[in-house]
PDB file of N, CA and C in Angstrom:
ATOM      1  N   UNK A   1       5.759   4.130   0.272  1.00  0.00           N
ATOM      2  CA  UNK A   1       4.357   4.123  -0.066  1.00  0.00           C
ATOM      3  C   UNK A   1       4.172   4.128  -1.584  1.00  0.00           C
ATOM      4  N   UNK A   2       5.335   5.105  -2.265  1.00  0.00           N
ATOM      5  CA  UNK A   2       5.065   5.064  -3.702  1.00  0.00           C
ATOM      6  C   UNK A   2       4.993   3.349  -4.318  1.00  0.00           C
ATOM      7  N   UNK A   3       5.617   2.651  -4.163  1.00  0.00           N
ATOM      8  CA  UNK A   3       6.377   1.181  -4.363  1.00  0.00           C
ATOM      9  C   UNK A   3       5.091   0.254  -4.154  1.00  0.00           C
ATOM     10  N   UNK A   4       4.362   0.489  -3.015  1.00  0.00           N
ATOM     11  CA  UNK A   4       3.381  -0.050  -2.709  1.00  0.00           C
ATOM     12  C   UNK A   4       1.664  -0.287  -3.695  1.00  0.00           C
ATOM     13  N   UNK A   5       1.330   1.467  -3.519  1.00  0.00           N
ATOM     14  CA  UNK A   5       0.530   1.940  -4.301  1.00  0.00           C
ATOM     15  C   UNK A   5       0.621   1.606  -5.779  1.00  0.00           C
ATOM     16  N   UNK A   6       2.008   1.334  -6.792  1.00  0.00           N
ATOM     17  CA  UNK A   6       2.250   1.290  -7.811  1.00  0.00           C
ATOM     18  C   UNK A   6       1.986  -0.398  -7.965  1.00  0.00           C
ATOM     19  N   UNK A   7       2.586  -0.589  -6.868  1.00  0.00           N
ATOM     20  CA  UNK A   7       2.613  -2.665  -6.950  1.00  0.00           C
ATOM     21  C   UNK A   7       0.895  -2.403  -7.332  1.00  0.00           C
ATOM     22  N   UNK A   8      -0.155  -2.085  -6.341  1.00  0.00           N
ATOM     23  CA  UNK A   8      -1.353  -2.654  -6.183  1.00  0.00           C
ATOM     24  C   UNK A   8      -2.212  -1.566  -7.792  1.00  0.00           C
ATOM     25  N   UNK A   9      -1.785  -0.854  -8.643  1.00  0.00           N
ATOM     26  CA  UNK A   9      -2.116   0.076  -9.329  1.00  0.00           C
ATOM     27  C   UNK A   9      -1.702  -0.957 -10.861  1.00  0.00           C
ATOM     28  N   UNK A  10      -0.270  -1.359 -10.716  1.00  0.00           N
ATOM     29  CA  UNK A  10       0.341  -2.566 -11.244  1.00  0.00           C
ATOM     30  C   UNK A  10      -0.396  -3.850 -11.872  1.00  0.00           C
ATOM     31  N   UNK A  11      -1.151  -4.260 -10.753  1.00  0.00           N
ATOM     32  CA  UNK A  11      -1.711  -5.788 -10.747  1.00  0.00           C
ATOM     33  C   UNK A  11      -3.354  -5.529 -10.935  1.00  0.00           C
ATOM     34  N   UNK A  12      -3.787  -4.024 -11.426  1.00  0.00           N
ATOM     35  CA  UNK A  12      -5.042  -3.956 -11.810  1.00  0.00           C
ATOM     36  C   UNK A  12      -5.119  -4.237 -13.394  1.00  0.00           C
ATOM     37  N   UNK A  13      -5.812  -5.474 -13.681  1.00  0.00           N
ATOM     38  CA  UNK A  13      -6.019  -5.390 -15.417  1.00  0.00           C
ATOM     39  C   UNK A  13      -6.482  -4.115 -16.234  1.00  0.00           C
ATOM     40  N   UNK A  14      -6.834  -3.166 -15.834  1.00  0.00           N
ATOM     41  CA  UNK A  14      -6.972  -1.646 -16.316  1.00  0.00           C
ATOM     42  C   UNK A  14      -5.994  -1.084 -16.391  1.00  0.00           C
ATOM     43  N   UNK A  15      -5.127  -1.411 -15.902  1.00  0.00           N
ATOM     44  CA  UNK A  15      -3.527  -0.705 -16.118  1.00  0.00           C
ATOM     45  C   UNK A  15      -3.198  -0.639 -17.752  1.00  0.00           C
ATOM     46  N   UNK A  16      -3.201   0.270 -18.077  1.00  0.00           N
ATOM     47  CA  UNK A  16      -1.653   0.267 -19.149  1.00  0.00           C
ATOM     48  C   UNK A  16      -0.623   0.832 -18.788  1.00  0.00           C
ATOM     49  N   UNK A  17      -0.089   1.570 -17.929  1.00  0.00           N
ATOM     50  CA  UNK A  17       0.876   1.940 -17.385  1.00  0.00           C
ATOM     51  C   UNK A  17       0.931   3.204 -16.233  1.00  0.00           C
ATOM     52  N   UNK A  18       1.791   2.217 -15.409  1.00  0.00           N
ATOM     53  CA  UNK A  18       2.098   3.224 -13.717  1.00  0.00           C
ATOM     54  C   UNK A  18       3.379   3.350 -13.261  1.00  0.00           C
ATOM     55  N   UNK A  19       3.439   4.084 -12.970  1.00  0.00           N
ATOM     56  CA  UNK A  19       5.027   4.423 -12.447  1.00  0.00           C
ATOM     57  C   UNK A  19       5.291   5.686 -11.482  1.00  0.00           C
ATOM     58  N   UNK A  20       5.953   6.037 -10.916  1.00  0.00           N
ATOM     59  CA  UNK A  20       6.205   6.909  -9.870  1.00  0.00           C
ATOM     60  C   UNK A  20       7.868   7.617 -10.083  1.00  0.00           C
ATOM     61  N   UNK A  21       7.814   8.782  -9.477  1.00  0.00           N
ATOM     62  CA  UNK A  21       9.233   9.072  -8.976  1.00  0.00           C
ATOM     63  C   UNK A  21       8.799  10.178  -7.885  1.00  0.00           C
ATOM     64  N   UNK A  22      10.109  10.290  -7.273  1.00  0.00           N
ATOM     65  CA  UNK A  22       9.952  11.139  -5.576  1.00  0.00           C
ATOM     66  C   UNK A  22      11.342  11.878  -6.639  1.00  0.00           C
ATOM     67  N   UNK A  23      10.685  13.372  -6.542  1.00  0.00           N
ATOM     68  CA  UNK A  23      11.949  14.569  -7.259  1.00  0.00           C
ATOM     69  C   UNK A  23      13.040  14.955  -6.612  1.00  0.00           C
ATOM     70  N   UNK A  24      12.870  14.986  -4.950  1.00  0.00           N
ATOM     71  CA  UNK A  24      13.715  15.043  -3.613  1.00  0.00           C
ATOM     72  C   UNK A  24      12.984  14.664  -2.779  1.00  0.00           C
ATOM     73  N   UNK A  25      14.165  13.821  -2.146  1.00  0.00           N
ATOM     74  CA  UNK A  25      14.289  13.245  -1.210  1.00  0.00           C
ATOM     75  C   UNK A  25      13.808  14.157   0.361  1.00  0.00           C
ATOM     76  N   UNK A  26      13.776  15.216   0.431  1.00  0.00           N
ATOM     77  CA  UNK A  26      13.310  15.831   1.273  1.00  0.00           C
ATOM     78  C   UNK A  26      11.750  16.663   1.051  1.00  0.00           C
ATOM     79  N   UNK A  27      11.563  16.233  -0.243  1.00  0.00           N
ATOM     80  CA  UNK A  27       9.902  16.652  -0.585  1.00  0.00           C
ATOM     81  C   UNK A  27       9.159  15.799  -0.295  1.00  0.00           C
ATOM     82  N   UNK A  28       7.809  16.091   0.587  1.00  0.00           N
ATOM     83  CA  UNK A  28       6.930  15.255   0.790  1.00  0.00           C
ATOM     84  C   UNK A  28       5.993  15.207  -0.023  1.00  0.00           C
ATOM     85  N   UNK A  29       6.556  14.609  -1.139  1.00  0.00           N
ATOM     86  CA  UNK A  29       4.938  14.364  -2.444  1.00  0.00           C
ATOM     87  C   UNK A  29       6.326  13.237  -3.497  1.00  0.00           C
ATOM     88  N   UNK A  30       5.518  12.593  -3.961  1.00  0.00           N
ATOM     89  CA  UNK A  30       5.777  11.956  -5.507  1.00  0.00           C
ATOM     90  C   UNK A  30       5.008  12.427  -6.665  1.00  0.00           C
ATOM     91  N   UNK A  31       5.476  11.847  -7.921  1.00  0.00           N
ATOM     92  CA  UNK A  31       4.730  12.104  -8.912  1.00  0.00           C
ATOM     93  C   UNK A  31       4.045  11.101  -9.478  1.00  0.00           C
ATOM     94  N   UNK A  32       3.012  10.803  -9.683  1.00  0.00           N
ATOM     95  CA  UNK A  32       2.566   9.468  -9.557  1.00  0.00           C
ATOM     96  C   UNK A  32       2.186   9.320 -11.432  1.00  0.00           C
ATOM     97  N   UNK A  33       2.256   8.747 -12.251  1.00  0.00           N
ATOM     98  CA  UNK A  33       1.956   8.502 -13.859  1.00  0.00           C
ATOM     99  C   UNK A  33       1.059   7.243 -13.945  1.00  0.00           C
ATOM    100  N   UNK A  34      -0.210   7.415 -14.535  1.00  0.00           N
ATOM    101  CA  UNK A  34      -1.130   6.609 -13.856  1.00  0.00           C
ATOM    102  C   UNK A  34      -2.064   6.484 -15.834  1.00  0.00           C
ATOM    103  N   UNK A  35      -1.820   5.537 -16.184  1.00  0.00           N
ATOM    104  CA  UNK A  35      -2.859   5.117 -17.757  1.00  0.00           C
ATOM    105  C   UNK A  35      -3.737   3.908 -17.946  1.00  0.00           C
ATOM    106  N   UNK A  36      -4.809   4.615 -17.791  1.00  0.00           N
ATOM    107  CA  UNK A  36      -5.499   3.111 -18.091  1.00  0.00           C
ATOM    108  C   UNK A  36      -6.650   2.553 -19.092  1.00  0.00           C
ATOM    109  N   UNK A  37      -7.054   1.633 -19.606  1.00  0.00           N
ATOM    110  CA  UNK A  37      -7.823   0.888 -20.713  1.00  0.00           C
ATOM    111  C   UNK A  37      -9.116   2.152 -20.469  1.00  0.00           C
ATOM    112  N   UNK A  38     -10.198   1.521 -19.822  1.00  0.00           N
ATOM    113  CA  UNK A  38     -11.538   2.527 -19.934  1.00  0.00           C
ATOM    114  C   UNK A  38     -11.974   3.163 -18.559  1.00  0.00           C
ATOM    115  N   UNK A  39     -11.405   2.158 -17.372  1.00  0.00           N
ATOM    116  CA  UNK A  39     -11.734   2.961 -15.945  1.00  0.00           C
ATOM    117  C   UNK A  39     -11.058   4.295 -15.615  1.00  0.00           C
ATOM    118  N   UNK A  40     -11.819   5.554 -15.196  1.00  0.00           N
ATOM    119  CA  UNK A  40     -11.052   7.016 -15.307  1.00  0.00           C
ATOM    120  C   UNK A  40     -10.251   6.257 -14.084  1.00  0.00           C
ATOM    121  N   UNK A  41      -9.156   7.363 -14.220  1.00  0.00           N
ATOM    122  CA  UNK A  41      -8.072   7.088 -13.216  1.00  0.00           C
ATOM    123  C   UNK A  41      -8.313   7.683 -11.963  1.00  0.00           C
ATOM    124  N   UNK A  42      -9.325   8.829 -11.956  1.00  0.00           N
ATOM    125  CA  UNK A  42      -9.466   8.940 -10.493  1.00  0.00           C
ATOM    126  C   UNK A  42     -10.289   7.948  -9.720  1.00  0.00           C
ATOM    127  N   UNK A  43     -10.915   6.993 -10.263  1.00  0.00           N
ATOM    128  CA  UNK A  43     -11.911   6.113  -9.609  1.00  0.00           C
ATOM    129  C   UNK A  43     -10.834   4.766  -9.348  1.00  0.00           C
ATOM    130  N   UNK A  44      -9.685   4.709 -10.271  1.00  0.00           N
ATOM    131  CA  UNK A  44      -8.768   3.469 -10.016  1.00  0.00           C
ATOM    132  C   UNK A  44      -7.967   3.862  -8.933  1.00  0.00           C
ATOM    133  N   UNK A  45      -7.662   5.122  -8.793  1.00  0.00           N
ATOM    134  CA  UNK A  45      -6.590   5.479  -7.627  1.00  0.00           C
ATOM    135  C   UNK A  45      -7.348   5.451  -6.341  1.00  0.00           C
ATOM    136  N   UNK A  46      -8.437   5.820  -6.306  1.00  0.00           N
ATOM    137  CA  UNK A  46      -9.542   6.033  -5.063  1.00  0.00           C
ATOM    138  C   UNK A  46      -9.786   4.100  -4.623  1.00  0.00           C
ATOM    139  N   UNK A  47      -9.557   3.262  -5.538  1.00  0.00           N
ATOM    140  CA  UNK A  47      -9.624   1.826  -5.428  1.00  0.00           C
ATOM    141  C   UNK A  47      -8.331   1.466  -4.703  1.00  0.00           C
ATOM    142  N   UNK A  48      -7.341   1.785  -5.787  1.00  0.00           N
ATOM    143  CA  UNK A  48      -6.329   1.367  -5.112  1.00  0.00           C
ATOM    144  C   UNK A  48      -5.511   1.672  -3.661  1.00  0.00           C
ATOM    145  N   UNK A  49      -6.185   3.051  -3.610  1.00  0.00           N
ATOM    146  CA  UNK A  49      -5.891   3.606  -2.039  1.00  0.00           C
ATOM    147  C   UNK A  49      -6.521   2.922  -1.197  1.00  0.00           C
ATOM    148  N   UNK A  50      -8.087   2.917  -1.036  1.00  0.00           N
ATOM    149  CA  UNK A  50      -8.698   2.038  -0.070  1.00  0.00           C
ATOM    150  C   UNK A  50      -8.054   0.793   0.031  1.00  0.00           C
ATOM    151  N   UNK A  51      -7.466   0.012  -1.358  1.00  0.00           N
ATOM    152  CA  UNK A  51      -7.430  -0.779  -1.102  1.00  0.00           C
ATOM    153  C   UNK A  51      -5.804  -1.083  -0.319  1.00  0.00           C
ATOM    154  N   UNK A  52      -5.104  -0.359  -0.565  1.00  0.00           N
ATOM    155  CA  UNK A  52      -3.573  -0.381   0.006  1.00  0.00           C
ATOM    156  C   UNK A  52      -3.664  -0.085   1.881  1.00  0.00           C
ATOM    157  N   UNK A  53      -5.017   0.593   2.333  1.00  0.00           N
ATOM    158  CA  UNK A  53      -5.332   0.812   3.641  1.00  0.00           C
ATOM    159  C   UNK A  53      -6.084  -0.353   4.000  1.00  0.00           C
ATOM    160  N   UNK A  54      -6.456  -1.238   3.462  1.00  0.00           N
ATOM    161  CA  UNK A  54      -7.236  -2.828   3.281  1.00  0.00           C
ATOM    162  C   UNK A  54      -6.194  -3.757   3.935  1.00  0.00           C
ATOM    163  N   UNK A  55      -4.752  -3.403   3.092  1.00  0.00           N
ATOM    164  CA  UNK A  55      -3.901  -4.115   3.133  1.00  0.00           C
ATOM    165  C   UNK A  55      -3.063  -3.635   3.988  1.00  0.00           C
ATOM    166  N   UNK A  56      -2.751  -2.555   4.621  1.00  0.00           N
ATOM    167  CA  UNK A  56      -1.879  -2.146   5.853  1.00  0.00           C
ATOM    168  C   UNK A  56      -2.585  -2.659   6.996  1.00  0.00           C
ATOM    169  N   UNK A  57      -4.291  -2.126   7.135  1.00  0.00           N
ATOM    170  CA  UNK A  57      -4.890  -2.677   8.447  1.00  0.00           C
ATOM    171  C   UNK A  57      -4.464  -3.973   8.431  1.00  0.00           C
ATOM    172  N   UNK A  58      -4.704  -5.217   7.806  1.00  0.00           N
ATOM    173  CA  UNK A  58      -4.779  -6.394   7.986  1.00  0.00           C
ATOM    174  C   UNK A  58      -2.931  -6.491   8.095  1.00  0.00           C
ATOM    175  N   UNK A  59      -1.980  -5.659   7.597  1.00  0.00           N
ATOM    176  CA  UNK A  59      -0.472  -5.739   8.204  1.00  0.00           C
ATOM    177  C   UNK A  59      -0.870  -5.630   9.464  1.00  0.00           C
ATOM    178  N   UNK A  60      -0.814  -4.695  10.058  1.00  0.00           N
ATOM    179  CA  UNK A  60      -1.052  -3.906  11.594  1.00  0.00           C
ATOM    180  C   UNK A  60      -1.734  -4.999  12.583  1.00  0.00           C
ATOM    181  N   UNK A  61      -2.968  -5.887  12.165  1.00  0.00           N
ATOM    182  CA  UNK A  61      -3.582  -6.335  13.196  1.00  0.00           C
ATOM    183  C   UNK A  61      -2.855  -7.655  13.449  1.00  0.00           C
ATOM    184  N   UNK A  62      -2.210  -8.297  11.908  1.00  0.00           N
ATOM    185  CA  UNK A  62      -1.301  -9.674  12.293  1.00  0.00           C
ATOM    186  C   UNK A  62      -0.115  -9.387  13.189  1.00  0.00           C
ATOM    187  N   UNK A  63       0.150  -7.842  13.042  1.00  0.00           N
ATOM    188  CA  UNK A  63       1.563  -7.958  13.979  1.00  0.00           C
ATOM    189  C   UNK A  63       1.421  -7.818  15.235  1.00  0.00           C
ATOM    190  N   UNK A  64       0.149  -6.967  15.520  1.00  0.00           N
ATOM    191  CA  UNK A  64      -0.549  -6.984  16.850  1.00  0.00           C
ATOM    192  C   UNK A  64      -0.867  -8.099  17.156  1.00  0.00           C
ATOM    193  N   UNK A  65      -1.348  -9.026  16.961  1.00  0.00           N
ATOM    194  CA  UNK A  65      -1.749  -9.855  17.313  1.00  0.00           C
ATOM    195  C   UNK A  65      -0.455 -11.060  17.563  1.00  0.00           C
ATOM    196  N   UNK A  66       1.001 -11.307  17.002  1.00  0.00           N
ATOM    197  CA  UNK A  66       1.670 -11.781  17.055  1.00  0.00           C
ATOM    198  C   UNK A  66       2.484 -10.900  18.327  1.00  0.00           C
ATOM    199  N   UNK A  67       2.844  -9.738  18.423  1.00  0.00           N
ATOM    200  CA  UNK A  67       3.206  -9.286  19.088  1.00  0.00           C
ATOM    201  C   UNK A  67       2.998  -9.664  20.421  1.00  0.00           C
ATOM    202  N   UNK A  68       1.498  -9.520  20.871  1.00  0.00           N
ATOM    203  CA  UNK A  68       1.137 -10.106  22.075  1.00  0.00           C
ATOM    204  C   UNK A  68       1.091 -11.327  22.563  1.00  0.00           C
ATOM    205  N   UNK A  69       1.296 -12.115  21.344  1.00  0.00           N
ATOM    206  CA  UNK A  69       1.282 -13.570  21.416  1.00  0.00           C
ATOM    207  C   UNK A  69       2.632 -13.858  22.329  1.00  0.00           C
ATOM    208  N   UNK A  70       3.840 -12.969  21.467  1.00  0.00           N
ATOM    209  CA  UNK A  70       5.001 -13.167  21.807  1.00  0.00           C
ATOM    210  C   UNK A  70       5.200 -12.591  23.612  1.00  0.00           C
ATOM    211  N   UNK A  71       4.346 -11.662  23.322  1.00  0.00           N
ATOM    212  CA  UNK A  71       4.555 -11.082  25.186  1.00  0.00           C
ATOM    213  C   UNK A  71       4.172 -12.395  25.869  1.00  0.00           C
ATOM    214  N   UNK A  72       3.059 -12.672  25.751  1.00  0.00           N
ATOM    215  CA  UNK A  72       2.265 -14.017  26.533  1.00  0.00           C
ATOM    216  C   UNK A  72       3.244 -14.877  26.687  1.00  0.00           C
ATOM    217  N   UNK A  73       4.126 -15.186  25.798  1.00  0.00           N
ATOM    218  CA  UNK A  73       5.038 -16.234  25.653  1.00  0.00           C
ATOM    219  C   UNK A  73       6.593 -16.099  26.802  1.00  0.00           C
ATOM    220  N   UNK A  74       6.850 -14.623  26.704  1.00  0.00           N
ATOM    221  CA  UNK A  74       8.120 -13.851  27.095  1.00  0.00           C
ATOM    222  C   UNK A  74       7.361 -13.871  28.631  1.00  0.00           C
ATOM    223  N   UNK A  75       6.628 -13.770  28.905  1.00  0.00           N
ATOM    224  CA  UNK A  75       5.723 -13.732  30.354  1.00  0.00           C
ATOM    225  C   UNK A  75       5.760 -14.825  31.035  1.00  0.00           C
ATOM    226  N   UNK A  76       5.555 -15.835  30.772  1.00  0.00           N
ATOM    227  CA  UNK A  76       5.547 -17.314  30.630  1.00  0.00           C
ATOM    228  C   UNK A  76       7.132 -17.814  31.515  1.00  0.00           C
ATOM    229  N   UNK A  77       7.711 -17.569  30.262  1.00  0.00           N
ATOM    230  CA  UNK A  77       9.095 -17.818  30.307  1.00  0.00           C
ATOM    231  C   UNK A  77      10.050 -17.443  31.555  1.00  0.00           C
ATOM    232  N   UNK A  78       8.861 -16.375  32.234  1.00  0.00           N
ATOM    233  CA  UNK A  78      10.076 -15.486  33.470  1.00  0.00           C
ATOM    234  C   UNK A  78       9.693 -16.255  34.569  1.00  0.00           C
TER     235      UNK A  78
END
C-alpha cells in the first residue's frame, strides 16, 4: 500500500517530495514523508487516499467482472 499511495502522491504536480519506509516488518504502520509547493498536505493525502480507493474499486470490479466472464466460459466448456 505504501508503494502505491507514494506512486499516486508522486505524480501530483504539488509534490516536492514523498517517500515512505515500513521500520518492521511486523509493524502495522509506515512512515510516510510527504512536501509540497502550496497545497497543505493533509488535504493532498485525503486526495490521494480517495483517490487510491478510486483506483482499487475500479481494480476489484474489472476482475470481477472478468472472473465471471471466465466462469461463463469454464461452464460452457463442460
Amino acid at each position: 500500500m505504501g508503494n502505491a499511495l507514494r506512486y499516486i502522491l508522486a505524480r501530483n504536480p504539488e509534490t516536492d517530495f514523498v517517500g515512505y519506509s515500513i521500520p518492521h516488518p511486523g509493524e502495522n504502520y509506515l512512515n510516510l514523508r510527504l512536501q509540497t509547493h502550496t497545497m497543505p498536505v493533509e488535504r493532498m493525502l485525503k486526495q490521494s487516499l480517495n483517490t487510491l480507493t478510486d483506483v482499487s474499486d475500479a481494480i476489484l470490479e474489472e476482475f470481477e467482472s472478468e472472473l465471471a466472464q471466465f466462469k461463463k466460459e469454464q461452464n460452457r466448456m463442460k
